[in-house]
Protein backbone atom coordinates (compact mmCIF):
# COMPACT_ATOMS: atom_id res chain seq x y z
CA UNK A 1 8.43 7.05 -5.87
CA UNK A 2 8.48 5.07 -2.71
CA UNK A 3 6.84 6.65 0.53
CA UNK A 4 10.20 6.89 1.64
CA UNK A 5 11.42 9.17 -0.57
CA UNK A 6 8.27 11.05 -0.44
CA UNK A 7 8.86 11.42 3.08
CA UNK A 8 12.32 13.08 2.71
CA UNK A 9 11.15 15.61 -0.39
CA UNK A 10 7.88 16.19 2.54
CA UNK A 11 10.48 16.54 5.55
CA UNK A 12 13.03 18.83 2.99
CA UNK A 13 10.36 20.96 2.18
CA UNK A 14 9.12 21.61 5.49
CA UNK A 15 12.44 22.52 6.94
CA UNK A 16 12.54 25.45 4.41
CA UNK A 17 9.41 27.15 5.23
CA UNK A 18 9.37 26.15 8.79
CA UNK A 19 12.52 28.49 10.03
CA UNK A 20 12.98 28.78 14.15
CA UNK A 21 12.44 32.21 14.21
CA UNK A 22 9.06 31.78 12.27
CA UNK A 23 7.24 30.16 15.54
CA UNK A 24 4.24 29.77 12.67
CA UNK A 25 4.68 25.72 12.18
CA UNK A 26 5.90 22.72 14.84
CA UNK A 27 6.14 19.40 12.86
CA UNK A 28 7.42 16.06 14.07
CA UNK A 29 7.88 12.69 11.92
CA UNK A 30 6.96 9.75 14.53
CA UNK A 31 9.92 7.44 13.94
CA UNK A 32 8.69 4.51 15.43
CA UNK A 33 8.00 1.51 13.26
CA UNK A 34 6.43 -0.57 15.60
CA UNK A 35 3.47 1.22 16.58
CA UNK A 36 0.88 0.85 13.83
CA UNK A 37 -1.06 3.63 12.50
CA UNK A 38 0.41 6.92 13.73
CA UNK A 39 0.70 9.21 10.65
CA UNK A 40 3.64 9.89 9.16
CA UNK A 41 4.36 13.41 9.63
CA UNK A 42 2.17 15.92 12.28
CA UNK A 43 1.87 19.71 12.59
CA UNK A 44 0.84 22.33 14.51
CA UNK A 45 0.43 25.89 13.17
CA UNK A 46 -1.17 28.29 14.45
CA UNK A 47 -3.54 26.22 16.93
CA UNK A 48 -4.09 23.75 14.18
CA UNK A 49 -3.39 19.91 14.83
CA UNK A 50 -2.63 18.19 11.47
CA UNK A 51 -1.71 14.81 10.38
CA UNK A 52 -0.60 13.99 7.33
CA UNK A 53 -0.44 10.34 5.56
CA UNK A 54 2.10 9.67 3.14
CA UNK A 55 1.35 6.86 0.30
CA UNK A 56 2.77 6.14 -3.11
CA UNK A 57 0.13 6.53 -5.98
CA UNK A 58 -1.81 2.87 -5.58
CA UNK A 59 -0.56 2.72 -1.96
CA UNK A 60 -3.62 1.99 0.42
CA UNK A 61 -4.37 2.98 4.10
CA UNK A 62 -4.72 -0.33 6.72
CA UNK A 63 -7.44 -0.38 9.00
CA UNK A 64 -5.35 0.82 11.76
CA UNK A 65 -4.35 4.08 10.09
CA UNK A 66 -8.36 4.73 8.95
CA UNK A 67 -9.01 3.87 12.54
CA UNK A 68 -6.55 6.44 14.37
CA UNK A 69 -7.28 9.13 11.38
CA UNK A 70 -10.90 8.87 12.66
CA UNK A 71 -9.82 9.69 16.19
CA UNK A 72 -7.70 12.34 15.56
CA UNK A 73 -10.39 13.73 13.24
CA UNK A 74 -12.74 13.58 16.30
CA UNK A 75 -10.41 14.95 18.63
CA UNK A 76 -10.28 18.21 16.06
CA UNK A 77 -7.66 18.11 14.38
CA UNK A 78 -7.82 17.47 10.31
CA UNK A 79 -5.38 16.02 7.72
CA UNK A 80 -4.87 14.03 4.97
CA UNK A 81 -3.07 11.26 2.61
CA UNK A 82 -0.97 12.55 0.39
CA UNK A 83 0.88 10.86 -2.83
CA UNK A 84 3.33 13.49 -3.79
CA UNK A 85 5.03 16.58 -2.86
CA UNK A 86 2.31 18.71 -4.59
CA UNK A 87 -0.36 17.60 -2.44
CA UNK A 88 1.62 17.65 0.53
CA UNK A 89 2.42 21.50 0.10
């Protein structure tokens, strides 16, 4: 499975538990290609900050994305790489 369609089962997913009328989850999937780093897929819930990384099984993190998970981690919030749908939920 590429990240790609990782992504889209991760984003799929999401849009079924995360209903408008919950107010329990915000999520966002940065778009942008061009800046390096930024995780694939953030959420808020409850006063939680969360990023999550999306890889395919032997897919490996750059130093960029190591370097901005660090910060983020430092800044409070937590998160993750994930490699399939199960670890993502």
């Amino acid at each position: 499975m590429t990240e790609r369609q990782l992504k889209t089962k991760c984003i799929r997913w999401l849009k079924n538990i995360a209903r408008p009328a919950s107010n329990i989850i915000w999520w966002y999937c940065p778009a942008d290609k061009f800046t390096s780093g930024i995780p694939d897929i953030i959420i808020c819930s409850r006063g939680k900050f969360l990023w999550i990384e999306l890889k395919r099984p032997n897919g490996k993190i750059t130093k960029i994305q190591e370097w901005t998970h660090m910060e983020m981690n430092r800044a409070g919030a937590f998160g993750g790489v994930c490699r399939s749908l199960e670890d993502f939920k």
